[in-house]
PDB file of N, CA and C in Angstrom:
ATOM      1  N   UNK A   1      -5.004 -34.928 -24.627  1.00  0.00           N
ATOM      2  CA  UNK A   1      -5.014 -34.825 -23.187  1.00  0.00           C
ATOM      3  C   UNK A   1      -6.296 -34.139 -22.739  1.00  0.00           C
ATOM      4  N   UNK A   2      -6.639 -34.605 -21.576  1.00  0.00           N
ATOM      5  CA  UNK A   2      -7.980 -34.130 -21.270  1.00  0.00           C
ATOM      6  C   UNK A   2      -7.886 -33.205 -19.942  1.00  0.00           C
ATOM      7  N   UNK A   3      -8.897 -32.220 -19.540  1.00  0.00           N
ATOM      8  CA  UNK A   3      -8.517 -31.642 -18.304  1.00  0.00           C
ATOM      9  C   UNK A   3      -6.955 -30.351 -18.489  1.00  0.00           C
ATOM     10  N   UNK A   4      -6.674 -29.914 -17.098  1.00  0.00           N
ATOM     11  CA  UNK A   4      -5.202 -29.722 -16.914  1.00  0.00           C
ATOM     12  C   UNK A   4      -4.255 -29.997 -16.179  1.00  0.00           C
ATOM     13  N   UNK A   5      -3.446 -30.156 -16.935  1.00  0.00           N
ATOM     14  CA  UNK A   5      -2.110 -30.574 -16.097  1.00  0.00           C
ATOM     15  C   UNK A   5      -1.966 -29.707 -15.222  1.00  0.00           C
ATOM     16  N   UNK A   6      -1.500 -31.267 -14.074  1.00  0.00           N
ATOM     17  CA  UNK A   6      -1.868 -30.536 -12.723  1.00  0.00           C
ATOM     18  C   UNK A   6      -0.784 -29.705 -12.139  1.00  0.00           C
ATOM     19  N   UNK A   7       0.556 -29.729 -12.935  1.00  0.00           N
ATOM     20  CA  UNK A   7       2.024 -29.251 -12.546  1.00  0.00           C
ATOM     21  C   UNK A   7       0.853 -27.456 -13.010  1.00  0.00           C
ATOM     22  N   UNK A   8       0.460 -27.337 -13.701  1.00  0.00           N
ATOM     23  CA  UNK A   8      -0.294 -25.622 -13.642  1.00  0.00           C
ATOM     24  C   UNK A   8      -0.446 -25.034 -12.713  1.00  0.00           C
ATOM     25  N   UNK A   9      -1.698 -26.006 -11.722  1.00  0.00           N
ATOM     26  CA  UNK A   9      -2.448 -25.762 -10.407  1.00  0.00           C
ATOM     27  C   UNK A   9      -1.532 -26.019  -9.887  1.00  0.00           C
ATOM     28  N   UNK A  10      -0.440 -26.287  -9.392  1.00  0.00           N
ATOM     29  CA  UNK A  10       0.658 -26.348  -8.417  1.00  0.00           C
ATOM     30  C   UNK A  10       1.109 -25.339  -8.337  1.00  0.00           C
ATOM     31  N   UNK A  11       1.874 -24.961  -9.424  1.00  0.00           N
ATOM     32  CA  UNK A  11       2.425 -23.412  -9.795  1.00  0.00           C
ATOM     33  C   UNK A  11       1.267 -22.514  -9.491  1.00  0.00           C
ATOM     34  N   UNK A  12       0.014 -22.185  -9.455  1.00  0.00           N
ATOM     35  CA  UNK A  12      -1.340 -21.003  -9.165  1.00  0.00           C
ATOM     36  C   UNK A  12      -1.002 -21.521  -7.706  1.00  0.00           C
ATOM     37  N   UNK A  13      -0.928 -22.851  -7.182  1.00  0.00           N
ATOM     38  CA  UNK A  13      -1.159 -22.565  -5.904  1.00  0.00           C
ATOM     39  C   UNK A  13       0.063 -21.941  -4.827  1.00  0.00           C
ATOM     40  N   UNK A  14       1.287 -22.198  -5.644  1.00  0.00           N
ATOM     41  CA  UNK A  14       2.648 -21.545  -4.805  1.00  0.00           C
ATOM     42  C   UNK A  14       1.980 -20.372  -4.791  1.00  0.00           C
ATOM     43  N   UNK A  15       1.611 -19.321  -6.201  1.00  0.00           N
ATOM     44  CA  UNK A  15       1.840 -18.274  -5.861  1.00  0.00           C
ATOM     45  C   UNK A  15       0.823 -17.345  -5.206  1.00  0.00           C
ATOM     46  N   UNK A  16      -0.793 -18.177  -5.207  1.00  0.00           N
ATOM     47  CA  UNK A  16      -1.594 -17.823  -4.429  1.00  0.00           C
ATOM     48  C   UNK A  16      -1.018 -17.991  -2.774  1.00  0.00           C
ATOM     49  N   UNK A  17       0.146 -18.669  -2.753  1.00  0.00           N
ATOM     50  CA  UNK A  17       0.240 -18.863  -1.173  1.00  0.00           C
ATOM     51  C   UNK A  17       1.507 -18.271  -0.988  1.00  0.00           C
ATOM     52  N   UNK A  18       2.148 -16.918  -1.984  1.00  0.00           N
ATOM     53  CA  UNK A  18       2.524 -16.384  -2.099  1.00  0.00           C
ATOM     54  C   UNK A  18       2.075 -14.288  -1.920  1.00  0.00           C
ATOM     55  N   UNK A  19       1.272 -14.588  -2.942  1.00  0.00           N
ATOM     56  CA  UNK A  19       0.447 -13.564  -2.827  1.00  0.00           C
ATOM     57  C   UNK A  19      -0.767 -13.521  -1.187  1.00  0.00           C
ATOM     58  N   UNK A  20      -1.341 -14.789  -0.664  1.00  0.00           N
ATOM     59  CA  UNK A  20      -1.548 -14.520   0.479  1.00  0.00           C
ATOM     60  C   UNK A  20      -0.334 -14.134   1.898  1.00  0.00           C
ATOM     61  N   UNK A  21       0.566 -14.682   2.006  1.00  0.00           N
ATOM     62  CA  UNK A  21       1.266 -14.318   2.851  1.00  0.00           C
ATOM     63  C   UNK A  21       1.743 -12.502   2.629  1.00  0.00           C
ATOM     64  N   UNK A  22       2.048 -12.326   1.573  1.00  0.00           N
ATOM     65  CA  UNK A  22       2.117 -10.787   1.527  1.00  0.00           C
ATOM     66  C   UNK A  22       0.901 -10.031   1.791  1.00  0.00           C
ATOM     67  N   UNK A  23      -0.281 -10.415   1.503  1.00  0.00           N
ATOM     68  CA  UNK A  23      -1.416 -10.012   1.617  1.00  0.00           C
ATOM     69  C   UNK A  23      -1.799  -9.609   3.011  1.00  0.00           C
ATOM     70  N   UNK A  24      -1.392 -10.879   3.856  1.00  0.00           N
ATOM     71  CA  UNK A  24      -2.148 -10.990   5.160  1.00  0.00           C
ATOM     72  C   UNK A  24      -0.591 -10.652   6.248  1.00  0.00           C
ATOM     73  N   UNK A  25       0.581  -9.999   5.353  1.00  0.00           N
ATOM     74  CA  UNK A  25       1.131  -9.346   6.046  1.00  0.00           C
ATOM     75  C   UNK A  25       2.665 -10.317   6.989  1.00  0.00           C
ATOM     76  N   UNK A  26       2.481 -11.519   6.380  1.00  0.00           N
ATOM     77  CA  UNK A  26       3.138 -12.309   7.008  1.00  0.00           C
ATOM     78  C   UNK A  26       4.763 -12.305   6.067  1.00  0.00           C
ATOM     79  N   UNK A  27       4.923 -11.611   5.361  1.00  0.00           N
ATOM     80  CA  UNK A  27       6.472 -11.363   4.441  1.00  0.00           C
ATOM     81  C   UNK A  27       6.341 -10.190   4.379  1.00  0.00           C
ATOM     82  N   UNK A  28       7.171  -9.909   5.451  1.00  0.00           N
ATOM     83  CA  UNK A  28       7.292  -8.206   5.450  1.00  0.00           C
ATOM     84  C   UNK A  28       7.795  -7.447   4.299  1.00  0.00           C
ATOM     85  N   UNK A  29       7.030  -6.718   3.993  1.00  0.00           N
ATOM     86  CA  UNK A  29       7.719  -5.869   2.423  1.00  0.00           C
ATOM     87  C   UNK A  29       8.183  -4.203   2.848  1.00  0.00           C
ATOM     88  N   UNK A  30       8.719  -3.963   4.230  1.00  0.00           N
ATOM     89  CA  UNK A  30       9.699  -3.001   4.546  1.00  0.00           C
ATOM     90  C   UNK A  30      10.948  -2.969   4.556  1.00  0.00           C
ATOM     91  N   UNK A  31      11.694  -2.019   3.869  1.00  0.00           N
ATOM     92  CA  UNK A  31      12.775  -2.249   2.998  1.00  0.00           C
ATOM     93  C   UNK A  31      12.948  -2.734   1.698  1.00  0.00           C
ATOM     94  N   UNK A  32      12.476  -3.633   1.293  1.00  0.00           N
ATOM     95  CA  UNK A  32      12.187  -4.488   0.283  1.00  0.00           C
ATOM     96  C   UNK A  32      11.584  -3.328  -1.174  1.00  0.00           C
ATOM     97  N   UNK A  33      10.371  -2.603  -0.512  1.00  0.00           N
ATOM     98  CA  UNK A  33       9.355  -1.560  -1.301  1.00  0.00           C
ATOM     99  C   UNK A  33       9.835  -0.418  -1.160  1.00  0.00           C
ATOM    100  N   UNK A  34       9.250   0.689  -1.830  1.00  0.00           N
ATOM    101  CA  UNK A  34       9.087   1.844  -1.013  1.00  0.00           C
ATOM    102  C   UNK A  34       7.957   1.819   0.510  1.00  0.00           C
ATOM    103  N   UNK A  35       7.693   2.600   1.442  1.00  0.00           N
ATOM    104  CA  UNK A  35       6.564   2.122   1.845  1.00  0.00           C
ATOM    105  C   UNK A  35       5.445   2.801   1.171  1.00  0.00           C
ATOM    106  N   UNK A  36       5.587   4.021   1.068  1.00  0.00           N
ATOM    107  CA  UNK A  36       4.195   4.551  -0.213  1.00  0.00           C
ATOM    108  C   UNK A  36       3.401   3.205  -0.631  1.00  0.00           C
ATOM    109  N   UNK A  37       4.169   2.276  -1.858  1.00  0.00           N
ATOM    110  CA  UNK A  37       4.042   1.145  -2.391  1.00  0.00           C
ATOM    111  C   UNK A  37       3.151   0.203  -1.438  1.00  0.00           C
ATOM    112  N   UNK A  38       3.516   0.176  -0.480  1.00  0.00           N
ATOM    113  CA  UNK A  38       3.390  -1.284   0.792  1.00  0.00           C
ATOM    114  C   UNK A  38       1.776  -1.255   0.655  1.00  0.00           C
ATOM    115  N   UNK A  39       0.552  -0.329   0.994  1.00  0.00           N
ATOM    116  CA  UNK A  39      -0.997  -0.787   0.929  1.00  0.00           C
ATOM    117  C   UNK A  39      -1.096  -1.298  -0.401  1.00  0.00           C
ATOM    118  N   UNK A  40      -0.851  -0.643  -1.499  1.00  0.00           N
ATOM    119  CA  UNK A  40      -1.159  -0.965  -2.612  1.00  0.00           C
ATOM    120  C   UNK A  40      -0.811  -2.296  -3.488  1.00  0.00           C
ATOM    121  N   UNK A  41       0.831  -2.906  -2.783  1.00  0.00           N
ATOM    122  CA  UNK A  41       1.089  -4.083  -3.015  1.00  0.00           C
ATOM    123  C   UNK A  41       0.406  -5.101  -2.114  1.00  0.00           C
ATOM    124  N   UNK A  42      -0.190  -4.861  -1.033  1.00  0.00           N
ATOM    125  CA  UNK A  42      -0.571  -5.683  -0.450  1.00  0.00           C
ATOM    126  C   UNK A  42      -1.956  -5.842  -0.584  1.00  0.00           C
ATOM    127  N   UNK A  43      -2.886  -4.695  -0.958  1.00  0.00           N
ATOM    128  CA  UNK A  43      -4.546  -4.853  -1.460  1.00  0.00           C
ATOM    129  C   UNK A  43      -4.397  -5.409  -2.680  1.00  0.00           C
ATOM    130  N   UNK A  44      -3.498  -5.127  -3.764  1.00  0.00           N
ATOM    131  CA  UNK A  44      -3.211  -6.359  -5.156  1.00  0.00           C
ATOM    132  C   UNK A  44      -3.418  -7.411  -4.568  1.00  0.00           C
ATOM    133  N   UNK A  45      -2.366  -7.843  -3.729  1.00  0.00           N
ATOM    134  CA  UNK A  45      -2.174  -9.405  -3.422  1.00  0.00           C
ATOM    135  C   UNK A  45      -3.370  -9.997  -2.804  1.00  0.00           C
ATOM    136  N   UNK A  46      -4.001  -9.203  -2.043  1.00  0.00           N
ATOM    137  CA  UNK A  46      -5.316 -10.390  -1.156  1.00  0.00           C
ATOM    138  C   UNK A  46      -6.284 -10.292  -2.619  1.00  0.00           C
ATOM    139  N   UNK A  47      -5.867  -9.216  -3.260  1.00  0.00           N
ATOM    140  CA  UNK A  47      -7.203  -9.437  -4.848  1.00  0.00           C
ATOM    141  C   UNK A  47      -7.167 -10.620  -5.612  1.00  0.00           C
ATOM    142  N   UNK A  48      -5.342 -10.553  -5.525  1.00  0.00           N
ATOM    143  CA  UNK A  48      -5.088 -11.658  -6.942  1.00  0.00           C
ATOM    144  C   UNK A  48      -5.130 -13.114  -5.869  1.00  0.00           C
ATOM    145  N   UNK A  49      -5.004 -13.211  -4.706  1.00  0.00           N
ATOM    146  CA  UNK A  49      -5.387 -14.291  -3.777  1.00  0.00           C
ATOM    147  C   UNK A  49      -6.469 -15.052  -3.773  1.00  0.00           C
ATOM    148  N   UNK A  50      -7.023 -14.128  -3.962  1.00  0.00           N
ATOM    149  CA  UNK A  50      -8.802 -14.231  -3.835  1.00  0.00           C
ATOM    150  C   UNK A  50      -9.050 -15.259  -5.157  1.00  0.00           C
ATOM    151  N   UNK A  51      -8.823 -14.487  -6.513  1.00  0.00           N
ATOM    152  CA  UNK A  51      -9.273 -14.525  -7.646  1.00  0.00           C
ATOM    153  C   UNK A  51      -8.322 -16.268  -8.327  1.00  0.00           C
ATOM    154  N   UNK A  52      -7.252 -15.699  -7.510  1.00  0.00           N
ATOM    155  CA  UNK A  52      -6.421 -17.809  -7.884  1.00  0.00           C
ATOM    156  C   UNK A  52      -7.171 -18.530  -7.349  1.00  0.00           C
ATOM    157  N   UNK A  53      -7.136 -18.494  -5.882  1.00  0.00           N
ATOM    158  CA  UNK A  53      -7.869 -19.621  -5.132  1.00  0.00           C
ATOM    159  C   UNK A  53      -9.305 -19.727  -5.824  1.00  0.00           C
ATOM    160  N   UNK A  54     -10.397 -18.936  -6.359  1.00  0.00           N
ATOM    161  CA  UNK A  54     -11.094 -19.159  -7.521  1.00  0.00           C
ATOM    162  C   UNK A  54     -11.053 -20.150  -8.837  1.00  0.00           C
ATOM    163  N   UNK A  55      -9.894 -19.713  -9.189  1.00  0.00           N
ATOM    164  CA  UNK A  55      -9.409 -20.471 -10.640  1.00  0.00           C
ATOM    165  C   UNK A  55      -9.118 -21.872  -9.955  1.00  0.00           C
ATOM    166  N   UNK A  56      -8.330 -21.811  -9.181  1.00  0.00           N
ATOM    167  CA  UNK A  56      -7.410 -23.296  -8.686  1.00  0.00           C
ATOM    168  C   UNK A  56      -9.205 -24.484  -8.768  1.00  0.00           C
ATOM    169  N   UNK A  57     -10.006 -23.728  -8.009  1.00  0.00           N
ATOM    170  CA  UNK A  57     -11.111 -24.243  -7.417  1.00  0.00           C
ATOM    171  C   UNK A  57     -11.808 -24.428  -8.649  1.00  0.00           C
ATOM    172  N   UNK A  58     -11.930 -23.886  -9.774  1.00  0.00           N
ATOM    173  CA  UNK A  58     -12.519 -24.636 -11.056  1.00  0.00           C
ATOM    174  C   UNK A  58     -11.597 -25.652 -11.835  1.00  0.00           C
ATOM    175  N   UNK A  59     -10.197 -25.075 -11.584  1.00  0.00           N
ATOM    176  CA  UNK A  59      -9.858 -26.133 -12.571  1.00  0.00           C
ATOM    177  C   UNK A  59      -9.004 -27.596 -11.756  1.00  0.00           C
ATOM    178  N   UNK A  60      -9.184 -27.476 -10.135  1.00  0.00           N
ATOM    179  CA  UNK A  60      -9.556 -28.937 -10.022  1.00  0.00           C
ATOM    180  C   UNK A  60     -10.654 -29.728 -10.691  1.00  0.00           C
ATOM    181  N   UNK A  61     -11.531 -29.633 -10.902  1.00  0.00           N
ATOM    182  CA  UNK A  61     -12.964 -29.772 -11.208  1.00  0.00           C
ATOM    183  C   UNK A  61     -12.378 -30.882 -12.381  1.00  0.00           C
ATOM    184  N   UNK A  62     -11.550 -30.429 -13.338  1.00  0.00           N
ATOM    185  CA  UNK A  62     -10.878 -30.887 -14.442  1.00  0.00           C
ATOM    186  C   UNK A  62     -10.322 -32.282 -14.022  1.00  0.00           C
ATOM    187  N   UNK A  63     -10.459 -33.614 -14.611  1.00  0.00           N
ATOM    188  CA  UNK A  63      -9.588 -34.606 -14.716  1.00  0.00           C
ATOM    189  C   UNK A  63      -8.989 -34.195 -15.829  1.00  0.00           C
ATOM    190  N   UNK A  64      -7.517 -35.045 -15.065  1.00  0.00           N
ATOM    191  CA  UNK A  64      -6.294 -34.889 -16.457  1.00  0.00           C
ATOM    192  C   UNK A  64      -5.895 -36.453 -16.158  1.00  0.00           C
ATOM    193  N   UNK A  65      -4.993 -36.416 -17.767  1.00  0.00           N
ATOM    194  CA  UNK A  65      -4.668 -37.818 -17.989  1.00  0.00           C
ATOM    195  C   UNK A  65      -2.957 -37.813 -17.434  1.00  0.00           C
ATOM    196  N   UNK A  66      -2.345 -36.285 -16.941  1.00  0.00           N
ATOM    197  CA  UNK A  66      -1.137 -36.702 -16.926  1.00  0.00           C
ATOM    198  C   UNK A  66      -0.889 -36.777 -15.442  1.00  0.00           C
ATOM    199  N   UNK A  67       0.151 -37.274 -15.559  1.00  0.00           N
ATOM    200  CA  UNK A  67       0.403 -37.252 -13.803  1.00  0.00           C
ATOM    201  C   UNK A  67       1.143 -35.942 -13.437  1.00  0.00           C
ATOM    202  N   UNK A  68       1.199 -35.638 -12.038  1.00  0.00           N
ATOM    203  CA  UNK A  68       1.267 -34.302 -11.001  1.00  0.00           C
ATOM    204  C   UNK A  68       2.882 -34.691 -10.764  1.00  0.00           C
ATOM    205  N   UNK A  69       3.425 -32.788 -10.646  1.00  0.00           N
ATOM    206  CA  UNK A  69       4.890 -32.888 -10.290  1.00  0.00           C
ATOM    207  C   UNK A  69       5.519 -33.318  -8.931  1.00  0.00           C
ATOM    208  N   UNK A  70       4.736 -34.144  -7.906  1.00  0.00           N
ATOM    209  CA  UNK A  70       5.102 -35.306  -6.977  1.00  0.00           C
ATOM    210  C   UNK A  70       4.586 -36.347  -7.115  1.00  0.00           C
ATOM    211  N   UNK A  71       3.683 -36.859  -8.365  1.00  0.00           N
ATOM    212  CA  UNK A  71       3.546 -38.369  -8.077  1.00  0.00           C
ATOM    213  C   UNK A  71       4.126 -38.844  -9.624  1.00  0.00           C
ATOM    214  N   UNK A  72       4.712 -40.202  -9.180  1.00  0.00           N
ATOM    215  CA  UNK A  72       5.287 -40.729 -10.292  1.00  0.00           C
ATOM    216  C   UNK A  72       4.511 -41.472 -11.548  1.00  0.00           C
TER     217      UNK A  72
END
């Protein structure tokens, strides 16, 4: 197989669009955290946001031979 399977980059991209919504404040994490916790989980998340949407963006770059978890 050549490249990566693209079911990977699907999964980096849920959770980059995971880690951005906490990031940018849009899934409130009061109650949920301590708040102490709350800057520090949320400067992680725009880091590790940052640094997927990076990866995602090289390893499109990649052809793969298999097919993606919505096309048949």
């Amino acid at each position: 197989m050549n490249g990566i399977d693209p079911k990977w980059v699907m999964w980096l991209g849920v959770a980059v669009t995971v880690e951005q919504a906490i990031g940018h404040g849009t899934i409130s994490l009061t109650n949920a955290i301590p708040a102490t916790w709350i800057p520090i989980v949320t400067t992680w998340s725009n880091l590790l946001a940052f640094c997927g949407t990076a990866v995602m963006t090289a390893l499109s770059a990649y052809s793969s031979s298999a097919k993606g978890p919505l096309i048949k």
